[in-house]
Protein backbone atom coordinates (compact mmCIF):
# COMPACT_ATOMS: atom_id res chain seq x y z
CA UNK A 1 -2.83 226.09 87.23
CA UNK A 2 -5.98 223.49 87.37
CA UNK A 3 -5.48 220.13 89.87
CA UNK A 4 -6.37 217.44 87.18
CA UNK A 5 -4.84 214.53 88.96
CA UNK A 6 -7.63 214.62 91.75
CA UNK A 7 -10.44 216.89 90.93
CA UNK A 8 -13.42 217.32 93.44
CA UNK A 9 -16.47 215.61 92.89
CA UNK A 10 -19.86 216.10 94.28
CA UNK A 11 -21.72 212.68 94.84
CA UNK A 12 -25.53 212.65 95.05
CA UNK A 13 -26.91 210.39 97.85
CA UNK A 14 -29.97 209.39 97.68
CA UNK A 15 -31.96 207.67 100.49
CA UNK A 16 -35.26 205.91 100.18
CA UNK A 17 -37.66 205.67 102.80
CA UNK A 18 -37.46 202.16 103.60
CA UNK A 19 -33.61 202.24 103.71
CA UNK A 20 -34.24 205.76 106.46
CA UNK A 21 -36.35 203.58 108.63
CA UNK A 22 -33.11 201.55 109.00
CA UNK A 23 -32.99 197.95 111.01
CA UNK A 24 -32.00 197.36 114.54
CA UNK A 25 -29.32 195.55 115.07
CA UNK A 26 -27.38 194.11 118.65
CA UNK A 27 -25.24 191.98 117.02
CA UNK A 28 -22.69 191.90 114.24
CA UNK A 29 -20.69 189.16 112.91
CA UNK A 30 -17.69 189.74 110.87
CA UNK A 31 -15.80 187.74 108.55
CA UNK A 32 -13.17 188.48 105.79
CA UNK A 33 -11.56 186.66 103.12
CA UNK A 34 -8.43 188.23 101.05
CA UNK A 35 -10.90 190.45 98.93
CA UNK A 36 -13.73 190.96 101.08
CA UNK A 37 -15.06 191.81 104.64
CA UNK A 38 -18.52 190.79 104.92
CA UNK A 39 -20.70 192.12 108.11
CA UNK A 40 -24.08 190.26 109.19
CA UNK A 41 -25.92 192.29 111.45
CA UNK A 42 -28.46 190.40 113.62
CA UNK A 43 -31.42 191.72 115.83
CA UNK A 44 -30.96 188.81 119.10
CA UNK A 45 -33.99 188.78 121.64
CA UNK A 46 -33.77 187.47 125.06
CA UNK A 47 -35.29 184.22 125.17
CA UNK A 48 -35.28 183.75 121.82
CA UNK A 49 -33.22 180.83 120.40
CA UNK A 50 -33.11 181.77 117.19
CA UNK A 51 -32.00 184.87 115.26
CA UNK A 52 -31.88 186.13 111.70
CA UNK A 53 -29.40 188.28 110.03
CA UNK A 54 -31.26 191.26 109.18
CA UNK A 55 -28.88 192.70 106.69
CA UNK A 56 -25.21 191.95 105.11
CA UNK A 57 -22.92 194.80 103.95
CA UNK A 58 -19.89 193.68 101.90
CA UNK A 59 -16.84 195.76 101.92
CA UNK A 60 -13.23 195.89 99.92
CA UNK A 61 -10.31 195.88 102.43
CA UNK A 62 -9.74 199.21 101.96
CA UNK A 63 -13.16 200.72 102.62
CA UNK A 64 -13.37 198.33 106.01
CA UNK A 65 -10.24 199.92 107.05
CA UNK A 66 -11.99 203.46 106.52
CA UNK A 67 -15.04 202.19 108.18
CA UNK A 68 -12.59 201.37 111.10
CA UNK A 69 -11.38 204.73 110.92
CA UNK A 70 -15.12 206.65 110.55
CA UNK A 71 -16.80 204.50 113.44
CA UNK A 72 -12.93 205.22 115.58
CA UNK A 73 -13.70 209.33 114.96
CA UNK A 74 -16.77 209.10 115.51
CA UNK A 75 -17.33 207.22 119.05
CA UNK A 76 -14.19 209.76 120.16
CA UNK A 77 -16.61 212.57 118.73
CA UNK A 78 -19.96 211.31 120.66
CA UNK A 79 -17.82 210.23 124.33
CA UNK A 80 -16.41 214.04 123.97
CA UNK A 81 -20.06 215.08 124.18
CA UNK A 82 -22.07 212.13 126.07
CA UNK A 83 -19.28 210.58 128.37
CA UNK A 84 -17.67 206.80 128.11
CA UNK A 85 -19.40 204.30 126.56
CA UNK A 86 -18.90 201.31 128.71
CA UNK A 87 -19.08 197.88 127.32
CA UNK A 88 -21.53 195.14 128.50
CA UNK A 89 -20.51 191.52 128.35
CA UNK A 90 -22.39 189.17 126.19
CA UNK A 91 -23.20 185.45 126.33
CA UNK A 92 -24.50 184.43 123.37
CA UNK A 93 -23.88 180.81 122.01
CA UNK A 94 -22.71 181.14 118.03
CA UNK A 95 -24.17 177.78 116.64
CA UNK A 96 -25.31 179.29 113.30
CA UNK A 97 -27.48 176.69 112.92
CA UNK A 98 -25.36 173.52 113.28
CA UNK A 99 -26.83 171.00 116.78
CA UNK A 100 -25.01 171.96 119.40
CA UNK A 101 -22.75 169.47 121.14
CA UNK A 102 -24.24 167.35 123.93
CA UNK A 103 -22.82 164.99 126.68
């Protein structure tokens, strides 16, 4: 008997060479609203007071919570092979733009 209530598909990714080259990124701001998570990822310099957002992916609830899940898998997957990632504070003032308050 044939599965007809979820039959496989094979998707066809492609990838152009200017999306490949991909965009560094040290940053990432997050922000949601009930039908959306949007992610800004930003390229900060030292010394630099101002940054750009170098790209913006927008994401249904349900395929941030999978992202979640993939990115979860997959740092237990690379600290199985490379060791602990260890976490670096950060001070970077979040103004986006607006003057910043002075005494």
């Amino acid at each position: 008997m044939e599965n007809t209530e979820n039959p496989s598909q094979e998707v066809n990714i492609e990838l152009s060479a200017d999306v490949a080259d991909g965009i560094y990124s040290n940053l990432a701001i997050i922000s949601h609203s009930p039908n959306e998570f949007i992610i800004d990822f930003v390229s900060v310099m030292p010394g630099v007071p101002k940054a750009k957002v170098r790209s913006r992916v927008i994401l249904t609830p349900q395929n941030a919570k999978r992202l979640m899940k993939a990115l979860e898998n997959n740092i237990k997957t690379f600290e199985k092979t490379n060791g602990f990632i260890k976490e670096q504070e950060t001070n970077i003032p979040f103004n986006f733009g607006s003057p910043t308050a002075q005494a």
